[in-house]
N, C-alpha and C. Protein backbone atom coordinates (compact mmCIF):
# COMPACT_ATOMS: atom_id res chain seq x y z
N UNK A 1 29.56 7.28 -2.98
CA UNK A 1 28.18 7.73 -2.86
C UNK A 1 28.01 8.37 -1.48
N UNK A 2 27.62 9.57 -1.23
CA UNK A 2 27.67 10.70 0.14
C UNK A 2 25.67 10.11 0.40
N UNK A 3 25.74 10.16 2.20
CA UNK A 3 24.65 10.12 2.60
C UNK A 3 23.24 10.73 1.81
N UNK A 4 23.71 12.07 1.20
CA UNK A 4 22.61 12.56 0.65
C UNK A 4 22.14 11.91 -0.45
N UNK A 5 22.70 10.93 -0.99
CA UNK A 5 22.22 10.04 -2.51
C UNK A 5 21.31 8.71 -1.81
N UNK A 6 21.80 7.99 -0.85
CA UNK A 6 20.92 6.90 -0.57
C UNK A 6 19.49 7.19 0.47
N UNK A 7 19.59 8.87 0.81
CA UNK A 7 18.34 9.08 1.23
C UNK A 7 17.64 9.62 0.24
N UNK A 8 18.13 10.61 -0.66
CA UNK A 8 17.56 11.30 -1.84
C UNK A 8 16.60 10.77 -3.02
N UNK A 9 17.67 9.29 -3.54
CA UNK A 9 17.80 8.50 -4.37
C UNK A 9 16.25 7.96 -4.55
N UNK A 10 16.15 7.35 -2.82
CA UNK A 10 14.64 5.96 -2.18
C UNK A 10 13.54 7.16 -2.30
N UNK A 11 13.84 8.03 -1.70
CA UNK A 11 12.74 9.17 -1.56
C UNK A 11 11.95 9.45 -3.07
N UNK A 12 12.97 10.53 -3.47
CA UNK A 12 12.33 10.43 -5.10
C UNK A 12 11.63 9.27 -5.33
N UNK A 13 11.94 7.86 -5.84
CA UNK A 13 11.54 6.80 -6.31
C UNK A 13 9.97 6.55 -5.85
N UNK A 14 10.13 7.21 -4.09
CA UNK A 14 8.96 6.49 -3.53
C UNK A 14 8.12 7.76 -3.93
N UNK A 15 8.29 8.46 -4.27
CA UNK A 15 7.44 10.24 -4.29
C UNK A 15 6.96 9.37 -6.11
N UNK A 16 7.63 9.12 -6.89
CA UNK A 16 7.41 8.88 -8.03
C UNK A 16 6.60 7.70 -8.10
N UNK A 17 6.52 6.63 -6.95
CA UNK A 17 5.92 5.63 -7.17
C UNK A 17 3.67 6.07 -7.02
N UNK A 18 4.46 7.09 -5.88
CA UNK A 18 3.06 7.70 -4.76
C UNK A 18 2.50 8.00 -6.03
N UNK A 19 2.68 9.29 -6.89
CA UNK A 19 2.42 10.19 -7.74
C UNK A 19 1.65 8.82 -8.98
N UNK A 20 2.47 8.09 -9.40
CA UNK A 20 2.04 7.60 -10.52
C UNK A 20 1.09 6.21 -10.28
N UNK A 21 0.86 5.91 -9.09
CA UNK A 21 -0.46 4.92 -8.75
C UNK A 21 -1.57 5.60 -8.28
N UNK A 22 -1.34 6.89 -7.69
CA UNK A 22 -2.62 7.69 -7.95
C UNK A 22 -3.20 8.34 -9.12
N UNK A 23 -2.17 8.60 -10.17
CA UNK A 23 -2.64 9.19 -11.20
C UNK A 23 -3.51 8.06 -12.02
N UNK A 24 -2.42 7.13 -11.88
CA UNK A 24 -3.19 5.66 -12.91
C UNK A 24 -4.42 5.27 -12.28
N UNK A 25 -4.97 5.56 -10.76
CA UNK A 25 -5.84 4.72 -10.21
C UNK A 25 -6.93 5.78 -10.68
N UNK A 26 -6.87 7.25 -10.65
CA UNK A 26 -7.98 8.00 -11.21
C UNK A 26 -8.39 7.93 -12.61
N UNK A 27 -7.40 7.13 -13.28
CA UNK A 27 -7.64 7.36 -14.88
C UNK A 27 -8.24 6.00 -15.13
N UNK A 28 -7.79 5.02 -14.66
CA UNK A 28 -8.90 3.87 -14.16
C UNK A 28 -9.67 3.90 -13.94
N UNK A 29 -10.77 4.95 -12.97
CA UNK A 29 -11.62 5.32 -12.49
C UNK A 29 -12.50 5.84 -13.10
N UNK A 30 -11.97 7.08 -13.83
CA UNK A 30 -12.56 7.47 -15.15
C UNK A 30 -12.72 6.58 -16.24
N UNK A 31 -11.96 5.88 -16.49
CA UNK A 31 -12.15 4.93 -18.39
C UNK A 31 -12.88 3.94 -17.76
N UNK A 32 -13.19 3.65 -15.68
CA UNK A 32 -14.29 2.57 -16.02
C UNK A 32 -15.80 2.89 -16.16
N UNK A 33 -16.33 4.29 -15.17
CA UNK A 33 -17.19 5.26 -15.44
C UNK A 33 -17.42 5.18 -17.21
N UNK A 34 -16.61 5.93 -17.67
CA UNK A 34 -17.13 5.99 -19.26
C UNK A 34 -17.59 4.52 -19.84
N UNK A 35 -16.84 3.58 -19.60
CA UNK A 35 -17.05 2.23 -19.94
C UNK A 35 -18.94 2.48 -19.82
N UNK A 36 -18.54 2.26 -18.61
CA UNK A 36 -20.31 1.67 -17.98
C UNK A 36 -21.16 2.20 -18.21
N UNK A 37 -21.49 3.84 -18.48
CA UNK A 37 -22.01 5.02 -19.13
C UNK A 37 -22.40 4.55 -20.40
N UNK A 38 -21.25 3.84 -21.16
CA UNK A 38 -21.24 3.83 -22.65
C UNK A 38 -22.47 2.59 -22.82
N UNK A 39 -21.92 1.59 -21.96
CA UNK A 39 -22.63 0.20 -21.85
C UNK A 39 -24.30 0.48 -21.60
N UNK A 40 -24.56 1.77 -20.90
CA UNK A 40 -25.78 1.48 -20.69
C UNK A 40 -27.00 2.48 -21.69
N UNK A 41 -26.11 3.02 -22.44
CA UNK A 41 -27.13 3.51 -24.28
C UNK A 41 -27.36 2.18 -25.13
């Protein structure tokens, strides 16, 4: 395994971790909005 895989490897992972707890935290955000919207007709 060459230097460029155990810096490459963590990076990606952490770029993929960044990317997909912000996406999930806005879509959370949204389905709780609609929730509460819905709750109050």
């Amino acid at each position: 395994m060459t230097m460029e895989h155990v810096i490459f490897i963590p990076g990606v992972l952490l770029v993929g971790i960044a990317l997909g707890w912000s996406l999930g935290a806005k879509s959370a955000r949204t389905e709780m909005a609609r929730r509460k919207a819905r709750m109050k007709q």
